[in-house]
Protein backbone atom coordinates (compact mmCIF):
# COMPACT_ATOMS: atom_id res chain seq x y z
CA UNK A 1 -39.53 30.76 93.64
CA UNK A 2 -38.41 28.35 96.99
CA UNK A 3 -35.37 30.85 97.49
CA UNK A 4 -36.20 30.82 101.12
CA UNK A 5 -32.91 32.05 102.02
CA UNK A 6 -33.95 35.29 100.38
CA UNK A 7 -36.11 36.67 103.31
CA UNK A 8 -32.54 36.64 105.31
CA UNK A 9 -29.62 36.94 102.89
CA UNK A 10 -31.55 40.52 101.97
CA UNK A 11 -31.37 41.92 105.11
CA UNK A 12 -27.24 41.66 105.01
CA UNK A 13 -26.83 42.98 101.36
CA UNK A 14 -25.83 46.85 100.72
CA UNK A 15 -27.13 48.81 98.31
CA UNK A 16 -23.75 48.72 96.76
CA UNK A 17 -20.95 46.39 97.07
CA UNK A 18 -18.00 48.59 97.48
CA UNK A 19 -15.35 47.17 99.90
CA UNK A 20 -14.76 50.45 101.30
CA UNK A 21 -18.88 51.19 102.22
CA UNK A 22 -19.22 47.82 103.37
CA UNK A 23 -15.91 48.50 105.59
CA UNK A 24 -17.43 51.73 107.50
CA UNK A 25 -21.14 50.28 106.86
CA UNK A 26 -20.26 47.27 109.18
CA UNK A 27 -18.18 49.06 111.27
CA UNK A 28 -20.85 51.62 112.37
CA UNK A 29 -23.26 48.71 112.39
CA UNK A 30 -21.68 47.04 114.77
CA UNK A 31 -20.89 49.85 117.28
CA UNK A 32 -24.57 50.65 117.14
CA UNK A 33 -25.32 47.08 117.72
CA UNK A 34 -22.75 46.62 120.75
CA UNK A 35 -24.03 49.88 122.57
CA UNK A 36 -27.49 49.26 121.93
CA UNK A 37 -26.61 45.50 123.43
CA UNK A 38 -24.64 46.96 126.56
CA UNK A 39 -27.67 49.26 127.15
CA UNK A 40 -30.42 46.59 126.81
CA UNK A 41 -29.37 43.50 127.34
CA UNK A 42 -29.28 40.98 124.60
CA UNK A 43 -32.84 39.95 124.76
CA UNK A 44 -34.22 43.08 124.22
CA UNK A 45 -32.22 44.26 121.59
CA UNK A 46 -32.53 40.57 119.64
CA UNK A 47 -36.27 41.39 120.23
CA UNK A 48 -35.77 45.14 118.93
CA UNK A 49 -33.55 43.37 115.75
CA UNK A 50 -36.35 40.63 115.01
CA UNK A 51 -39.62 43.03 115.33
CA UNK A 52 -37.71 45.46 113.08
CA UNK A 53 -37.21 42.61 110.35
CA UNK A 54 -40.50 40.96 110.55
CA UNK A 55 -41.93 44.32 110.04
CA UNK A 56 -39.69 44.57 107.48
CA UNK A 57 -40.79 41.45 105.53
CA UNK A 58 -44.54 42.37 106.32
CA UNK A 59 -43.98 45.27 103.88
CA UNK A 60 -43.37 43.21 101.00
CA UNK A 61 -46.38 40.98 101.74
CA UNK A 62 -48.36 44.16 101.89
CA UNK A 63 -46.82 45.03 98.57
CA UNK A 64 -45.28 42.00 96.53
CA UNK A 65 -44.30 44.32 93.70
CA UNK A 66 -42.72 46.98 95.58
CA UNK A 67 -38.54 46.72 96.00
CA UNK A 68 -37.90 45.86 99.85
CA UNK A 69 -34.29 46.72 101.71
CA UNK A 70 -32.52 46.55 104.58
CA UNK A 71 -32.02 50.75 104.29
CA UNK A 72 -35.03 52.35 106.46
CA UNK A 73 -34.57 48.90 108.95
CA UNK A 74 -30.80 50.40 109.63
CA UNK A 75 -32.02 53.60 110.41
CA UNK A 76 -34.64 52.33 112.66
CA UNK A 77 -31.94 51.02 114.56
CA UNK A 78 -29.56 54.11 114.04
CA UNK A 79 -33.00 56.08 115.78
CA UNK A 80 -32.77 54.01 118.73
CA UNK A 81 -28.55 54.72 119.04
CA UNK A 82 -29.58 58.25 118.82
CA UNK A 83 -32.31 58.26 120.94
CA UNK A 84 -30.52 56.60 123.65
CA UNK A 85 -26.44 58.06 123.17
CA UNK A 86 -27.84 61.96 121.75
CA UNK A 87 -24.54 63.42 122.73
CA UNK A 88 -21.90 60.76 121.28
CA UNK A 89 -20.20 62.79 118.15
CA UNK A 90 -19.19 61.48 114.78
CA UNK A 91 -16.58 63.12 112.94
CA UNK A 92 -17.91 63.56 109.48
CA UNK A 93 -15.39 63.16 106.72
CA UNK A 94 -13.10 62.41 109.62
CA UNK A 95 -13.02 66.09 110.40
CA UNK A 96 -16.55 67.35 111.26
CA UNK A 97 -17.53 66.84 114.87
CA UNK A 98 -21.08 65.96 115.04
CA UNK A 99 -23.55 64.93 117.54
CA UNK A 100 -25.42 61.77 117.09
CA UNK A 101 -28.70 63.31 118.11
CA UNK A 102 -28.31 65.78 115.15
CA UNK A 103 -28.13 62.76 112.49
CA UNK A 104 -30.89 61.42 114.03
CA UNK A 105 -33.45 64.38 113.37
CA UNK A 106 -32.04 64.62 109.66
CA UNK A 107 -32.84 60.28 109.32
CA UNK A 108 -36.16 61.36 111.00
CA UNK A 109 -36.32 64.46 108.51
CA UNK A 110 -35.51 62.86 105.44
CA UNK A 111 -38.10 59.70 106.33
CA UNK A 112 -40.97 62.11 106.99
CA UNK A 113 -39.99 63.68 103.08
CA UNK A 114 -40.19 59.64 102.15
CA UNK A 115 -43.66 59.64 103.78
CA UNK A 116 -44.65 62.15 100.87
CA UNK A 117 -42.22 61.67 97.89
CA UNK A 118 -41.24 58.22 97.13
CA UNK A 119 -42.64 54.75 95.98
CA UNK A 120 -44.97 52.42 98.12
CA UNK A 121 -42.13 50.35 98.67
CA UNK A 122 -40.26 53.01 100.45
CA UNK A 123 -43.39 54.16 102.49
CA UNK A 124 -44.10 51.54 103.92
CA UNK A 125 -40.15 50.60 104.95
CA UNK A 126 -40.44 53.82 107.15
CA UNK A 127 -43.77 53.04 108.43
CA UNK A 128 -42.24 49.81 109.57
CA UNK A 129 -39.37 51.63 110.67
CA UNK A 130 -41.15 54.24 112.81
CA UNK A 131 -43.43 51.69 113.92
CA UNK A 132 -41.03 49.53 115.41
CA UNK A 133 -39.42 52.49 116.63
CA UNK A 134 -42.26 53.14 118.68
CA UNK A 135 -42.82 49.76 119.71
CA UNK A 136 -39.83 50.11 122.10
CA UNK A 137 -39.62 54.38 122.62
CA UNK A 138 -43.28 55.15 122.28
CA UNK A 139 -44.17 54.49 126.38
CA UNK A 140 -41.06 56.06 127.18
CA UNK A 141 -42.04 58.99 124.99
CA UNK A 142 -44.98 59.04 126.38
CA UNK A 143 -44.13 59.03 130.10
CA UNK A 144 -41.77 61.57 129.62
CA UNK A 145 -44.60 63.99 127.78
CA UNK A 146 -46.59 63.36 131.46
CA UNK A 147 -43.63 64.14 133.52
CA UNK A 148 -42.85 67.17 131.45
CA UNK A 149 -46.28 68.90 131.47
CA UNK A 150 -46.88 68.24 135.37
CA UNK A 151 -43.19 70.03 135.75
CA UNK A 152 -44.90 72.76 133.65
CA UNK A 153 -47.94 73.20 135.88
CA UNK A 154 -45.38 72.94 138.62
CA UNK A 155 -43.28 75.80 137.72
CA UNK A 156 -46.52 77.55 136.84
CA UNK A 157 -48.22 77.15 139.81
CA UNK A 158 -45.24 78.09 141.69
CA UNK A 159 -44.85 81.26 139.65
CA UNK A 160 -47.83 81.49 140.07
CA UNK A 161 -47.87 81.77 143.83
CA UNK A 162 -44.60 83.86 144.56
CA UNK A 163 -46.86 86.61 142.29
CA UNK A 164 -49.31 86.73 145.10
CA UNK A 165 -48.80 89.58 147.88
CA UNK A 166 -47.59 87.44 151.59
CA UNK A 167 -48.80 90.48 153.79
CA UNK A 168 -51.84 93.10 152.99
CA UNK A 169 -52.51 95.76 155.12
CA UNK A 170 -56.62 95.37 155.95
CA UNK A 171 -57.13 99.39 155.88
CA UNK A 172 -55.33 100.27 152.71
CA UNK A 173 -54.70 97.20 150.63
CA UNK A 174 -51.61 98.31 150.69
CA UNK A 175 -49.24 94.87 150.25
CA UNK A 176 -45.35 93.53 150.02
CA UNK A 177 -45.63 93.42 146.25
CA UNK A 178 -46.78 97.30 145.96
CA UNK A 179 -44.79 98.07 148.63
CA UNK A 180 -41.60 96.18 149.60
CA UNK A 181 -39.90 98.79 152.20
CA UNK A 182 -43.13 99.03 153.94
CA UNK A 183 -43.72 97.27 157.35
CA UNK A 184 -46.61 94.96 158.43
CA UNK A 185 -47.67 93.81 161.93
CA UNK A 186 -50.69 91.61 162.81
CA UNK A 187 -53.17 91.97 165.65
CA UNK A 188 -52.44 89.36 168.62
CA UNK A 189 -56.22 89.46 168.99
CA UNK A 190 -58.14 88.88 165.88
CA UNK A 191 -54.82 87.80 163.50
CA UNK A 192 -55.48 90.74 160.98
CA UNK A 193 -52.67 92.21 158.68
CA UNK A 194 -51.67 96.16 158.86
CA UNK A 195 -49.26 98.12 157.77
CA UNK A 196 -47.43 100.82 159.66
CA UNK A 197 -49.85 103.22 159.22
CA UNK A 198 -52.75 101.57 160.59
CA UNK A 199 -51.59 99.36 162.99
CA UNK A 200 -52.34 101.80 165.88
């Protein structure tokens, strides 16, 4: 209806106006914000903040009839706080000591039930959500998966290689694994590996 000013002003309006939400809702908003600022740098994270909205308005474009709000956009960016600061604790109710990294899997938890459960509108704010998500984590995520599996074949193949016998006796078979208290010489001659037993 020419109410331009509608594709920002929603993006700054709770879900309900209550001094005291808007209070913490801010607060926590802007802590995010700073760290995620100190961390990047202010490009990236005004890149991070703008892909996250136009994402955001794409969903009502996809949709026109479907209710679009700023709610799975905040969590996108409370994913990233998480993702990067997993061991910073928030008290809840002031009392409860809890790790970020915790909240984070229930947001991710509770989207993925969102996925399945609600309205259109909904899906597709956490599809924008994730997706921006993985705009900026998903090569990191990715990388680390890499690093992670050659570690794996690493340790394996290391494990792997201590399980294999360092001296066996030609004659007998007879080996430091079977065997640890036994004694093995080698020929000066030909090199070969014997035990005690047969190395006369």
């Amino acid at each position: 209806g020419g109410e331009w000013w509608r594709l920002l002003s929603f993006m700054m309006i709770s879900r309900t106006m209550s001094a005291l939400w808007l209070f913490f809702a801010f607060y926590i908003f802007y802590m995010i914000g700073n760290a995620l600022e100190e961390h990047w740098g202010t490009f990236r994270f005004n890149l991070f903040l703008l892909s996250g909205y136009l994402l955001t308005i794409l969903t009502a474009f996809i949709s026109p009839g479907a209710i679009v709000t700023n709610t799975y956009f905040l969590g996108c960016v409370f994913l990233a706080f998480a993702t990067l600061f997993p061991h910073i604790e928030f008290r809840l109710f002031f009392i409860l000591p809890v790790k970020v990294k915790w909240l984070g899997w229930l947001t991710v938890a509770i989207y993925v039930i969102t996925l399945f459960t609600a309205d259109i509108g909904s899906r597709l704010g956490v599809l924008a959500a994730f997706t921006n998500y993985l705009i900026f984590f998903g090569k990191t995520f990715f990388l680390n998966f890499k690093a992670e599996n050659r570690r794996k074949a690493f340790v394996a193949e290391r494990t792997e290689a201590a399980a294999q016998p360092l001296h066996v006796c030609t004659e007998c078979g007879i080996s430091d694994k079977s065997d640890p208290s036994q004694h093995f010489r080698y020929c000066s001659s030909c090199g070969t590996c014997y035990c005690d037993k047969h190395i006369s």
